[in-house]
C-alpha atoms as a PDB file:
ATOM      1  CA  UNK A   1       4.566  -7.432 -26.501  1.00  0.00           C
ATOM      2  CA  UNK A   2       6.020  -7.907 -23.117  1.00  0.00           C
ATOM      3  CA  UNK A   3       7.323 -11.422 -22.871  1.00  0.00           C
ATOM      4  CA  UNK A   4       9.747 -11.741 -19.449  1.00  0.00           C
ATOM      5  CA  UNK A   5       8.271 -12.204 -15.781  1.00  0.00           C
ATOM      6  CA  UNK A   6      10.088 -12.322 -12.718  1.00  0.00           C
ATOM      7  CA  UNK A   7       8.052 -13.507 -10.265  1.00  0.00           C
ATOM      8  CA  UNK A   8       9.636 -12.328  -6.986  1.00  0.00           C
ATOM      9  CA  UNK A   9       7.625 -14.091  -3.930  1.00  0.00           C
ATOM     10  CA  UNK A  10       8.127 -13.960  -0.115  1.00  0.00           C
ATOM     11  CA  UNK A  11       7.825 -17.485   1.324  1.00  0.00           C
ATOM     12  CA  UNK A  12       6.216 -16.436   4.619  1.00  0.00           C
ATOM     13  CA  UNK A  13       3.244 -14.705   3.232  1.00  0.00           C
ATOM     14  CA  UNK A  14      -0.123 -15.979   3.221  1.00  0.00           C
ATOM     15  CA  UNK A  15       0.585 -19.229   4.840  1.00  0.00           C
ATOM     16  CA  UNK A  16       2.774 -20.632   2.527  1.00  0.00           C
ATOM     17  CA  UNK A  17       0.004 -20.029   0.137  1.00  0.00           C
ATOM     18  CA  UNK A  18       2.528 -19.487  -3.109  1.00  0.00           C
ATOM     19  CA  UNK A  19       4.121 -22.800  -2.570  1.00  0.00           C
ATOM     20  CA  UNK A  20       0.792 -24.712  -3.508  1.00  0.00           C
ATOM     21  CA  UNK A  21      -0.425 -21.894  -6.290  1.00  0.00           C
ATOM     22  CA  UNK A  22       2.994 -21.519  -8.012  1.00  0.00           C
ATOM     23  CA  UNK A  23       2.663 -24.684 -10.588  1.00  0.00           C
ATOM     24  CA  UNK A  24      -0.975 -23.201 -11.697  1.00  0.00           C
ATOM     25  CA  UNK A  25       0.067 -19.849 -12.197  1.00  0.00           C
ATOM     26  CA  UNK A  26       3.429 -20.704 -13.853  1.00  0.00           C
ATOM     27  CA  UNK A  27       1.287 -22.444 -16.379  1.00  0.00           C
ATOM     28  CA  UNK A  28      -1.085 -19.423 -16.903  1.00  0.00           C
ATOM     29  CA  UNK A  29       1.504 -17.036 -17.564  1.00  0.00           C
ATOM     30  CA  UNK A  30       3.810 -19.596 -19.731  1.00  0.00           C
ATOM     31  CA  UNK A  31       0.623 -19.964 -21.588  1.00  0.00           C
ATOM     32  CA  UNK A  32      -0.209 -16.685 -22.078  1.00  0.00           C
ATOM     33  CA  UNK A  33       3.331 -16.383 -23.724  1.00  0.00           C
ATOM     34  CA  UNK A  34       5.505 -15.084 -20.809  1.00  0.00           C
ATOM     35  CA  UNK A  35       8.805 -16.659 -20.193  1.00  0.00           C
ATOM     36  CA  UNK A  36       8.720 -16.740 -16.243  1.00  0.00           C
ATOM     37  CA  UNK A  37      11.291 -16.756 -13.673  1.00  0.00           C
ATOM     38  CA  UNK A  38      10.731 -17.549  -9.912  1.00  0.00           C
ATOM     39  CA  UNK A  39      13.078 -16.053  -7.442  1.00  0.00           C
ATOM     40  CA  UNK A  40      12.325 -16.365  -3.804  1.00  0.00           C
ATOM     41  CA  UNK A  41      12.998 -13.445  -0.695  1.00  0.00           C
ATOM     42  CA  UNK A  42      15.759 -14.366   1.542  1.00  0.00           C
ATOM     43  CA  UNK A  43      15.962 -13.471   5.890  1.00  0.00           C
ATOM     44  CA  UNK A  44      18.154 -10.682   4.480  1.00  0.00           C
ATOM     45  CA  UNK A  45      16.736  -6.790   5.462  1.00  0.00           C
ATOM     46  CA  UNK A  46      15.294  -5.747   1.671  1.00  0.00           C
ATOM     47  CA  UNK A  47      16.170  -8.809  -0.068  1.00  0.00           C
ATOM     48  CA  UNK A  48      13.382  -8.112  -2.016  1.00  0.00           C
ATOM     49  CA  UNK A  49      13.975  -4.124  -3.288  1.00  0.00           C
ATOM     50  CA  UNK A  50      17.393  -5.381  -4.018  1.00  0.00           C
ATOM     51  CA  UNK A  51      16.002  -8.269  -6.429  1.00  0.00           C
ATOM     52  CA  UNK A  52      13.660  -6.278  -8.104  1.00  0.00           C
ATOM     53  CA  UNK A  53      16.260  -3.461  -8.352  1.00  0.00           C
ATOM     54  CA  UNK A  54      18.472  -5.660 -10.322  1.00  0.00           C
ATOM     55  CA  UNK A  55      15.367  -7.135 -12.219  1.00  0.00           C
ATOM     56  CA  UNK A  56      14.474  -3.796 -13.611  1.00  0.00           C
ATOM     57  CA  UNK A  57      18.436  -2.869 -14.391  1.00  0.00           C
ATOM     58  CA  UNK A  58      18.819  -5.944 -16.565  1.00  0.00           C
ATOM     59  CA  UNK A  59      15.496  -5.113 -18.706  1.00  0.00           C
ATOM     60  CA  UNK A  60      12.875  -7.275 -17.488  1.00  0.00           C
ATOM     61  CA  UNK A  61       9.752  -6.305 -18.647  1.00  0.00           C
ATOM     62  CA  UNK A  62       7.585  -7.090 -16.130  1.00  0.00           C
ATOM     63  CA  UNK A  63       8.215  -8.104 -12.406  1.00  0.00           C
ATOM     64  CA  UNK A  64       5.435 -10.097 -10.343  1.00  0.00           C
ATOM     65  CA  UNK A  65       4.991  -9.126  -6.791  1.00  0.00           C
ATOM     66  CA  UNK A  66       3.909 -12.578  -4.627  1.00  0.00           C
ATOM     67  CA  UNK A  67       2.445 -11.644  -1.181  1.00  0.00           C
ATOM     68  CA  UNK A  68       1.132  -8.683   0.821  1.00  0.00           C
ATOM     69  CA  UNK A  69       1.540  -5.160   0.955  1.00  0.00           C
ATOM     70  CA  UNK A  70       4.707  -5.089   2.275  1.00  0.00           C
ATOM     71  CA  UNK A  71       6.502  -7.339  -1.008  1.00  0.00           C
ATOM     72  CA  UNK A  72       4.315  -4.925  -3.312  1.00  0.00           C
ATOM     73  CA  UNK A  73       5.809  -1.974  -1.530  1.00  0.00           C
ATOM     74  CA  UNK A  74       9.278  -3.661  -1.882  1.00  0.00           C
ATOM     75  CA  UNK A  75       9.179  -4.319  -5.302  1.00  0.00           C
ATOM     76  CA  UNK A  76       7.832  -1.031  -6.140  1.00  0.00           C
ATOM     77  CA  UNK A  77      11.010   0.536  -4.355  1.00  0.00           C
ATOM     78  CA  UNK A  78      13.672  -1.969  -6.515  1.00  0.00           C
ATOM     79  CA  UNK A  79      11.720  -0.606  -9.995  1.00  0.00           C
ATOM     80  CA  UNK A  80      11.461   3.264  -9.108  1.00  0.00           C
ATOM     81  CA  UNK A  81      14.962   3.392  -7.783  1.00  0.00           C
ATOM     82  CA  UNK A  82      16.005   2.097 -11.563  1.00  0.00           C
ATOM     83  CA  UNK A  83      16.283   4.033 -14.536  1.00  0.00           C
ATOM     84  CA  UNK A  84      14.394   1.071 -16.231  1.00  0.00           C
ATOM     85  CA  UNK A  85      10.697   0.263 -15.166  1.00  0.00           C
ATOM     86  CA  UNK A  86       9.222  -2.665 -15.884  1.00  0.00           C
ATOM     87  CA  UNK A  87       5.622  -3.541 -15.304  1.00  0.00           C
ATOM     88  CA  UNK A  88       4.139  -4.232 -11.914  1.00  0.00           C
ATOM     89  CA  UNK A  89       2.107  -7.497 -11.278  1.00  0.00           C
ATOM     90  CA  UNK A  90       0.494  -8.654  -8.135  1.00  0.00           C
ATOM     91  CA  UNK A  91      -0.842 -11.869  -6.573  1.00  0.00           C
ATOM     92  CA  UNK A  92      -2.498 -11.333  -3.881  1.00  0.00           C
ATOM     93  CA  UNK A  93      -0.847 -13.808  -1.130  1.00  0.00           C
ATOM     94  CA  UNK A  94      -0.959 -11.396   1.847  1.00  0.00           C
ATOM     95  CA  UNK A  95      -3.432 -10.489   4.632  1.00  0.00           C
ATOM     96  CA  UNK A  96      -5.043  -7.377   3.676  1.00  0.00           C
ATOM     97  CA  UNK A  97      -3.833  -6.669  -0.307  1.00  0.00           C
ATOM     98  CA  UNK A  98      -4.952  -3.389   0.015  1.00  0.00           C
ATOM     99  CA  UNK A  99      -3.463  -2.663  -3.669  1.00  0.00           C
ATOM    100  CA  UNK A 100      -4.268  -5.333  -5.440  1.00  0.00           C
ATOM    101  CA  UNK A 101      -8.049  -4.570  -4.199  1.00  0.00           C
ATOM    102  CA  UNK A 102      -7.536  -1.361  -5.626  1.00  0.00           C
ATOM    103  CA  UNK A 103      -6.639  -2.593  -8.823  1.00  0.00           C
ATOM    104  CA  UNK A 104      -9.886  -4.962  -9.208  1.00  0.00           C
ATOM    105  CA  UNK A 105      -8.450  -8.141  -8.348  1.00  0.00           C
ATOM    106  CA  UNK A 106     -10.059 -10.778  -6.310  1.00  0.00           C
ATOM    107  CA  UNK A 107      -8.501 -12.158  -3.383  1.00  0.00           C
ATOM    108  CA  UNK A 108      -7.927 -15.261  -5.456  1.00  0.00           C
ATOM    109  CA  UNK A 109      -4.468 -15.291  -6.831  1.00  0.00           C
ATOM    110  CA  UNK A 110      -5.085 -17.435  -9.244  1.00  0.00           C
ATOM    111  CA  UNK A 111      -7.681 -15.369 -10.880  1.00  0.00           C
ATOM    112  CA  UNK A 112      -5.335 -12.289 -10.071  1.00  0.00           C
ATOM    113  CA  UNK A 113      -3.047 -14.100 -12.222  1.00  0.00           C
ATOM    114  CA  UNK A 114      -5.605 -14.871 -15.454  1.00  0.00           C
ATOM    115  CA  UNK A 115      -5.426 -10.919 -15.338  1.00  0.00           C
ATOM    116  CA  UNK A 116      -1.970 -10.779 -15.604  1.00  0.00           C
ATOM    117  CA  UNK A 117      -2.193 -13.263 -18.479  1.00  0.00           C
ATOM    118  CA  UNK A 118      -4.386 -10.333 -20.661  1.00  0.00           C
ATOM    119  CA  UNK A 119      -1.748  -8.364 -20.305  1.00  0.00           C
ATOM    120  CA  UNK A 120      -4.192  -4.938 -19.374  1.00  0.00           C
ATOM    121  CA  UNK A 121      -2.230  -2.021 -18.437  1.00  0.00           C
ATOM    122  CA  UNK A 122      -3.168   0.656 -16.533  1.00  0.00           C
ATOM    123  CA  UNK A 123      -0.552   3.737 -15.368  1.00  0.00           C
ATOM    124  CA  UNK A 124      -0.701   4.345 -11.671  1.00  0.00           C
ATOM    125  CA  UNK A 125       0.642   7.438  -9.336  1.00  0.00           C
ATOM    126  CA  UNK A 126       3.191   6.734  -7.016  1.00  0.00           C
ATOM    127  CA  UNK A 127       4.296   8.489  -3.985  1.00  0.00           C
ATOM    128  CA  UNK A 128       8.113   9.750  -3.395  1.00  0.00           C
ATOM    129  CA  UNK A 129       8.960   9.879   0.205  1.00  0.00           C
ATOM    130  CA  UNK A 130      11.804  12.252   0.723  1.00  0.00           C
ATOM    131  CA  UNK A 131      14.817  11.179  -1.677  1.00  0.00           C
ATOM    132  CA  UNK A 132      14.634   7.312  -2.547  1.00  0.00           C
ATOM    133  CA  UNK A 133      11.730   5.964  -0.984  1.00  0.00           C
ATOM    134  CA  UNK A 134       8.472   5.352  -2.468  1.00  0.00           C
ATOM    135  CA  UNK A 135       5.132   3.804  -1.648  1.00  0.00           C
ATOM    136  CA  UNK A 136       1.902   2.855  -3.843  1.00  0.00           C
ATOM    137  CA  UNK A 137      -1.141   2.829  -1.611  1.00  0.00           C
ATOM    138  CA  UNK A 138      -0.494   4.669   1.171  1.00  0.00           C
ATOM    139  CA  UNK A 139       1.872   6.548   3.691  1.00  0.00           C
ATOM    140  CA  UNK A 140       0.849   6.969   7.722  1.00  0.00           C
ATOM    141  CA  UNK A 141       1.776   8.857  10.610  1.00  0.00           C
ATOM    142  CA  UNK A 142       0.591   8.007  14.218  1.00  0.00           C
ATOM    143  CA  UNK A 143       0.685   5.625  16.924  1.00  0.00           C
ATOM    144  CA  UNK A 144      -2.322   3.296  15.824  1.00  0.00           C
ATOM    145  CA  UNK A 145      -0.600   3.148  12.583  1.00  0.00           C
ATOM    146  CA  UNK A 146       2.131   0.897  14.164  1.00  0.00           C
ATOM    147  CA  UNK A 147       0.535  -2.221  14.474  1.00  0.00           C
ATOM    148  CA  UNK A 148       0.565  -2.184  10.637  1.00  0.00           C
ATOM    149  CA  UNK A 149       3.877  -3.422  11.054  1.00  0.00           C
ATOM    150  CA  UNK A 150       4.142  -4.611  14.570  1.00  0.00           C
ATOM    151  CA  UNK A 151       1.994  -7.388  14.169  1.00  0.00           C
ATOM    152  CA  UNK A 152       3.659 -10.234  14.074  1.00  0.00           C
ATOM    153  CA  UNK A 153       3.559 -12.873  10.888  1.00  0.00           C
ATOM    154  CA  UNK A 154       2.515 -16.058  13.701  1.00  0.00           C
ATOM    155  CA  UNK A 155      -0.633 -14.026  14.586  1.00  0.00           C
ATOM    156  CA  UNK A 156      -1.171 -13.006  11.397  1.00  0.00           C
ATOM    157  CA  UNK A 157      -1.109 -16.758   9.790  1.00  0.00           C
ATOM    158  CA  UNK A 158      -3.485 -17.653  12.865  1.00  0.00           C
ATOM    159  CA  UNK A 159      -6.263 -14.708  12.864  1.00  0.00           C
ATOM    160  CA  UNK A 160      -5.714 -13.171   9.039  1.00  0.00           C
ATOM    161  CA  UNK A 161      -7.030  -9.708   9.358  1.00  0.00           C
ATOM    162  CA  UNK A 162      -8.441 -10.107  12.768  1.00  0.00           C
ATOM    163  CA  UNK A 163      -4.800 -10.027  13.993  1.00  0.00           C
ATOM    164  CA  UNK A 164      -4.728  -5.697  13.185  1.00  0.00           C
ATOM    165  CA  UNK A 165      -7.895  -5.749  15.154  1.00  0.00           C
ATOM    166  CA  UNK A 166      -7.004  -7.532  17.840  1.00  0.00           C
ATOM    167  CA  UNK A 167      -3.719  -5.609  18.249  1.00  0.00           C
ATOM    168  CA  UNK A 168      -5.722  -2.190  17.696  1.00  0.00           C
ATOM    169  CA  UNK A 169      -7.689  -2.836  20.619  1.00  0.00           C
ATOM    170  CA  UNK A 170      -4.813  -3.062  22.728  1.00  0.00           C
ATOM    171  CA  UNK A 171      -3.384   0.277  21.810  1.00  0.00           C
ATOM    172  CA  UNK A 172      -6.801   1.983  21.966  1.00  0.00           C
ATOM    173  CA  UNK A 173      -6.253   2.766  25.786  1.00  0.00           C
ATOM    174  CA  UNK A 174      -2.659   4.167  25.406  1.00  0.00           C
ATOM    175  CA  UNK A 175      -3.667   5.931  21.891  1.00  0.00           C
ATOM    176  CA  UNK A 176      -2.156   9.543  22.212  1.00  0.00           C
ATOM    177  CA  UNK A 177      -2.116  12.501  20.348  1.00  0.00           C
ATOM    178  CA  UNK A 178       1.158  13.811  18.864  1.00  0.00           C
ATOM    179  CA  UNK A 179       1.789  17.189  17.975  1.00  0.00           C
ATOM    180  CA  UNK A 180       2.739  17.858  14.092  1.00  0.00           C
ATOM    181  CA  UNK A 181       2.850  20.657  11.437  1.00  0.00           C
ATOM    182  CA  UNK A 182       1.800  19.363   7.989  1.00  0.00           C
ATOM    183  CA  UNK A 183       2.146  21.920   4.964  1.00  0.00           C
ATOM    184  CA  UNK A 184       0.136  20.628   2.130  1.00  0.00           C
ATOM    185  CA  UNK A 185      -0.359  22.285  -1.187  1.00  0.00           C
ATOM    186  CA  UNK A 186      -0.185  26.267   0.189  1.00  0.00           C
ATOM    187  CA  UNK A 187      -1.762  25.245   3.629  1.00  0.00           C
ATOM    188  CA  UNK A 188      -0.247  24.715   6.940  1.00  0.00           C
ATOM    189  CA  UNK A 189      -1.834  22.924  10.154  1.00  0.00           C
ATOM    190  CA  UNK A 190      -0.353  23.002  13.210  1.00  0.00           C
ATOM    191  CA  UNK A 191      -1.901  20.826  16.559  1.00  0.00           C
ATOM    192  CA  UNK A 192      -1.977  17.486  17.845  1.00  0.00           C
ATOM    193  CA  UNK A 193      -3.651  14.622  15.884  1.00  0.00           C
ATOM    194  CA  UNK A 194      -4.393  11.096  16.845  1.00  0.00           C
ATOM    195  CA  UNK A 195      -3.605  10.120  13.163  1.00  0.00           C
ATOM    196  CA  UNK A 196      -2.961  10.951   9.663  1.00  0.00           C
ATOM    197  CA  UNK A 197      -3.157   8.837   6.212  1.00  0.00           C
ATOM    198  CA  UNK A 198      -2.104  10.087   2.822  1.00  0.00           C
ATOM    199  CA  UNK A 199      -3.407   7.931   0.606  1.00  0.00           C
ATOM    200  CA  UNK A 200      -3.457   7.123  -3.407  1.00  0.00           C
ATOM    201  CA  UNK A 201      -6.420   4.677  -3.296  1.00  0.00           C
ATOM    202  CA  UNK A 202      -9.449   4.174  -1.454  1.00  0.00           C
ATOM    203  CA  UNK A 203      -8.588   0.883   0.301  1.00  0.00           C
ATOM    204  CA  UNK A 204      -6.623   0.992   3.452  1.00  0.00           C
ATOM    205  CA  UNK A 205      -6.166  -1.965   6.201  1.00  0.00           C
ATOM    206  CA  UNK A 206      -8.843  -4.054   4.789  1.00  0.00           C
ATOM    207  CA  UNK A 207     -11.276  -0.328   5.088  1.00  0.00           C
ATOM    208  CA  UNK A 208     -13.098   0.200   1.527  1.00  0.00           C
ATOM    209  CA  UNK A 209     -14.529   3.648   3.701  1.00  0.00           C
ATOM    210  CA  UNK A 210     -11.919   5.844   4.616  1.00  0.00           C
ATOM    211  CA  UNK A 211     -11.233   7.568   1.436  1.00  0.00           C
ATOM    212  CA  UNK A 212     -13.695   6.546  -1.096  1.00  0.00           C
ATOM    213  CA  UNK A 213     -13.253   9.285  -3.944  1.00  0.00           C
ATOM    214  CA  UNK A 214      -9.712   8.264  -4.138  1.00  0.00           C
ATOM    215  CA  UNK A 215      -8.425   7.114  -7.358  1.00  0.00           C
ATOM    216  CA  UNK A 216      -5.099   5.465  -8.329  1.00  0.00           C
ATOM    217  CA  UNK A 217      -4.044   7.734 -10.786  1.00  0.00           C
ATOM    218  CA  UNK A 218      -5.654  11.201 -10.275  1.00  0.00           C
ATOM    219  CA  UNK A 219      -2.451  12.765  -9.926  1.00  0.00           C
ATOM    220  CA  UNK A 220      -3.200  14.079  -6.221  1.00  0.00           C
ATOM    221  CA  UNK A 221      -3.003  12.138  -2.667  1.00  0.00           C
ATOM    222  CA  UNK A 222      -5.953  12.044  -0.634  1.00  0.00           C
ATOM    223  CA  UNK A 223      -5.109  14.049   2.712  1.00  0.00           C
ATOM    224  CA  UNK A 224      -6.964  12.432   5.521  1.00  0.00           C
ATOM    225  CA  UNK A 225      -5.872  14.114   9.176  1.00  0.00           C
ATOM    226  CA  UNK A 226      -7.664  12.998  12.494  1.00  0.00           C
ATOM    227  CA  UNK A 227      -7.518  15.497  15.053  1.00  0.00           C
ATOM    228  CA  UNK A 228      -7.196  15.199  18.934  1.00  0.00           C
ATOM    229  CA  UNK A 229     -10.320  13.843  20.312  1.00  0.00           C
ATOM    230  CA  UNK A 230     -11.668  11.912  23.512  1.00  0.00           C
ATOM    231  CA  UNK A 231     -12.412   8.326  23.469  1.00  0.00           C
ATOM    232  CA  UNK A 232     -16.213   8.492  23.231  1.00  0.00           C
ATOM    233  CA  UNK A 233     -15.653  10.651  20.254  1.00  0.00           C
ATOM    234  CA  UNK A 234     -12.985   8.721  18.563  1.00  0.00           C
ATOM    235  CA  UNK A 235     -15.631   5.608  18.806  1.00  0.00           C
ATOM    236  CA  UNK A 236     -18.188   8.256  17.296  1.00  0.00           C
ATOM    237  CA  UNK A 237     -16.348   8.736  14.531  1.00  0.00           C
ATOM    238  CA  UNK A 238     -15.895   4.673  14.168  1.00  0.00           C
ATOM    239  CA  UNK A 239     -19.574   4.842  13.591  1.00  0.00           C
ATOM    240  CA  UNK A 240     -19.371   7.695  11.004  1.00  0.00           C
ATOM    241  CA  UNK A 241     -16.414   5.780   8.695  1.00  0.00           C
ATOM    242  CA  UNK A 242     -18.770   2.928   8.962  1.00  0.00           C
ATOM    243  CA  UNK A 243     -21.342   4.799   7.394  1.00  0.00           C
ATOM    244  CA  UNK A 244     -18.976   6.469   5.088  1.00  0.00           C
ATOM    245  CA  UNK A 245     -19.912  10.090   6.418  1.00  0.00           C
ATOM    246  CA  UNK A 246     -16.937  10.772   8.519  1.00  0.00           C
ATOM    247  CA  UNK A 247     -14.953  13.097   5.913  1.00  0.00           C
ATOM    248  CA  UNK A 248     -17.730  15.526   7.180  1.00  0.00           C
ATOM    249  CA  UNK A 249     -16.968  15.775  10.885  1.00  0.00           C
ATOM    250  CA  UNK A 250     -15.057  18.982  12.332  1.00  0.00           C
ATOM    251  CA  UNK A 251     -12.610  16.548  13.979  1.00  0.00           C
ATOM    252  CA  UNK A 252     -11.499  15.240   9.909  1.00  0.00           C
ATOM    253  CA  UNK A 253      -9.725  17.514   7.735  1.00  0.00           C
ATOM    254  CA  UNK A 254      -9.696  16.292   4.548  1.00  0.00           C
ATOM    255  CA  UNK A 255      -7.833  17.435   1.165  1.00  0.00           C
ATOM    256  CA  UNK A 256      -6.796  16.512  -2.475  1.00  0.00           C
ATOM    257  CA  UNK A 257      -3.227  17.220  -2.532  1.00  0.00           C
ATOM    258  CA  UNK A 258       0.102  16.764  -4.453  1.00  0.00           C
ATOM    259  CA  UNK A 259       3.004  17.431  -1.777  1.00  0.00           C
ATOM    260  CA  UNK A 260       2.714  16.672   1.898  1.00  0.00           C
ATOM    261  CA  UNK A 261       5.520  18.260   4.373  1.00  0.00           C
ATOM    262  CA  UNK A 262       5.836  16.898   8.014  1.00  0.00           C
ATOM    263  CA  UNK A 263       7.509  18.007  10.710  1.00  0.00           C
ATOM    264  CA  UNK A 264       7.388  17.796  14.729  1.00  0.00           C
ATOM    265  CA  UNK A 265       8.665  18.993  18.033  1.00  0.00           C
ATOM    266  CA  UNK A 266       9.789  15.419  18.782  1.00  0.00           C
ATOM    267  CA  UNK A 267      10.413  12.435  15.868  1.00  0.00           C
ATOM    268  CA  UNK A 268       7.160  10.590  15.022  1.00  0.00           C
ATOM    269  CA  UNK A 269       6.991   6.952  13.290  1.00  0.00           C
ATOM    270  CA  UNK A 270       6.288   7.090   9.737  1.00  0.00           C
ATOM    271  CA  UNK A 271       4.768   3.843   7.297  1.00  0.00           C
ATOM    272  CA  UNK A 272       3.863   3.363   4.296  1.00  0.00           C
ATOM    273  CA  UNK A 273       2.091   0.342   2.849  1.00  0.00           C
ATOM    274  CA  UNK A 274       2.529  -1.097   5.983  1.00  0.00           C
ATOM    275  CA  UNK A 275       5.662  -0.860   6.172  1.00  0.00           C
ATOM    276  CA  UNK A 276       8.166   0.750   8.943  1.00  0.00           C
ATOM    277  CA  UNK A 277       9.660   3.489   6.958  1.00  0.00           C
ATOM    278  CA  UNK A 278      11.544   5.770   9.882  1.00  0.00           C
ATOM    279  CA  UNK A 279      10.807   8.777  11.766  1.00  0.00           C
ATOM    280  CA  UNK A 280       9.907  12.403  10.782  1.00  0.00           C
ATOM    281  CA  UNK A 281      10.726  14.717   8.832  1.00  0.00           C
ATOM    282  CA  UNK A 282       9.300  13.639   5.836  1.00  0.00           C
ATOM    283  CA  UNK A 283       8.451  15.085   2.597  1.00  0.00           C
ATOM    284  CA  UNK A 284       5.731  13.087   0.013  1.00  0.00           C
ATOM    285  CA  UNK A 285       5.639  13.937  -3.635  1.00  0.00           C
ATOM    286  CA  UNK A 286       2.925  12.413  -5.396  1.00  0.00           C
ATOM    287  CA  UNK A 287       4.487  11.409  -9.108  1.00  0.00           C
ATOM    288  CA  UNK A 288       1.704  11.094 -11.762  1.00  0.00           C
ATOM    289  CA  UNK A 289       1.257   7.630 -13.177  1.00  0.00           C
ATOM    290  CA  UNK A 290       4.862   6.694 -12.859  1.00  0.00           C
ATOM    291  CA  UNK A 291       4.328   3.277 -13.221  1.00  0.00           C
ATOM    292  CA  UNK A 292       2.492   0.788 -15.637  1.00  0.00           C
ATOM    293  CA  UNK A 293       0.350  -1.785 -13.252  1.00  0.00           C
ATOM    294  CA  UNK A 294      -1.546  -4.804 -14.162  1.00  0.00           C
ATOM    295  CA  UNK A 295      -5.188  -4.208 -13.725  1.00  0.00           C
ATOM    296  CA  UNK A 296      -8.599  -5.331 -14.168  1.00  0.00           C
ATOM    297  CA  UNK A 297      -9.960  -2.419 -16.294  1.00  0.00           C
ATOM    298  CA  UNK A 298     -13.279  -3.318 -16.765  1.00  0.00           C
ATOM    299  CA  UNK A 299     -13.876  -3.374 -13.022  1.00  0.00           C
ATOM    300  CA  UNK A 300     -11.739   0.356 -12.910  1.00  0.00           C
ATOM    301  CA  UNK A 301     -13.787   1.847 -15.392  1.00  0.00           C
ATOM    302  CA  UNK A 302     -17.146   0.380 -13.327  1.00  0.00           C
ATOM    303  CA  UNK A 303     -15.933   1.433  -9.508  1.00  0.00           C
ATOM    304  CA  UNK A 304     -18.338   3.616  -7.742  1.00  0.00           C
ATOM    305  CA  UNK A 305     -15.486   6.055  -7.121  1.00  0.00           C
END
């Protein structure tokens, strides 16, 4: 039975948030039989891959991820880059907790951590990004896909979710198409595209819509490439994901794939789970259910998808 947490939290996130939760779910866990340990981020670049690194190296069993996307997709980097992988928890103290979402939690950490305390286990895929970087929702490519990480924490502690919004409505004017050649699976495109997600669930930037046959741990990446289109069509197709039809549009190519190559004539920005992760060229593996996640089952084995 796994008995050690590290809880590994980022300060910053969610307001402050963990600061006033972290007695209640200390208590959940310790009573659930967990011997916990709390261990703050630092202002250091990857302070948090490096503590979960070391985490998973001395033989924790499990290792609790405390705030957004981003300290998910930092923790998940420390325990794949280790020859030792514990299990991954989340509380949900971020703005959009795209994974944790995908795993059936609430937004509530606190009930996000009575899940924890039953100890369900579900194995998730994870996606290898060229030799030693890895990400567990989703990888991007694109210049809307910036503000992901552009957006500052000060707007994002005053408008939540709003603040992506906001910023995307900025870019929309200066939104240009890049030109890209992605070999997936035995198939090549070649052309510009205004955007392109690879994704391993079917939650991404607060949208339940854009992928909704996706599953966590199918084994395969769901492809998602938006072509070069005008304005008034790019708002069309706003209308379409709303409705959940836009996989069907010519100006969507869509595919179920394992291995994603991307090139370009020029470097192009590359994230994943939100996170700035470099420029182009960049090769994605998807690695079947590498990794043991806390989940709420019941709601896995009930999702529409």
């Amino acid at each position: 039975m796994l008995k050690t947490a590290m809880i590994i939290y980022n300060p910053a996130a969610g307001q402050n948030k963990f600061h006033k939760i972290m007695p209640e779910v200390e208590r959940l866990l310790v009573q659930a039989g967990y011997e916990v340990t709390l261990v703050s981020s630092t202002e250091e670049p990857g302070s948090i891959t490096k503590i979960a690194f070391q985490a998973a190296s001395e033989g924790w069993q499990a290792i609790i991820a405390a705030g957004g996307d981003g300290t998910v997709n930092e923790v998940v980097n420390g325990i794949m880059r280790s020859n030792n992988r514990p299990v991954l928890g989340i509380l949900p103290i971020g703005t959009t907790n795209d994974y944790a979402r995908a795993l059936g939690f609430q937004k509530d950490p606190i009930l996000a951590a009575k899940q924890i305390a039953k100890r369900n286990i579900v194995k998730v895929d994870i996606g290898k990004c060229n030799q030693d970087e890895y990400f567990i929702n989703n990888a991007a490519i694109g210049k809307i896909t910036e503000i992901t990480y552009a957006v500052s924490e000060q707007k994002k502690k005053r408008f939540g979710r709003l603040a992506y919004l906001f910023d995307g409505l900025k870019m929309l004017p200066q939104l240009k198409s890049v030109d890209v050649q992605m070999d997936f699976d035995g198939e090549t495109f070649e052309g510009p595209i205004l955007l392109s997600f690879i994704n391993n669930s079917h939650t991404v930037g607060g949208l339940e819509s854009l992928v909704k046959k996706a599953k966590i741990n199918d084994g395969y990446f769901d492809l998602l490439i938006l072509k070069k289109v005008s304005p008034a069509r790019l708002f069309s197709l706003f209308l379409l994901l709303k409705r959940g039809t836009h996989l069907e549009s010519d100006d969507v190519i869509y595919r179920r794939v394992k291995n994603v190559e991307i090139t370009g004539r020029t470097p192009l920005n590359f994230s994943y789970d939100g996170v700035y992760g470099g420029e182009t060229p960049y090769t994605v593996q998807c690695l079947h259910q590498a990794l043991e996640v806390f989940a709420d089952q019941d709601k896995l084995k009930n999702a529409p998808y």
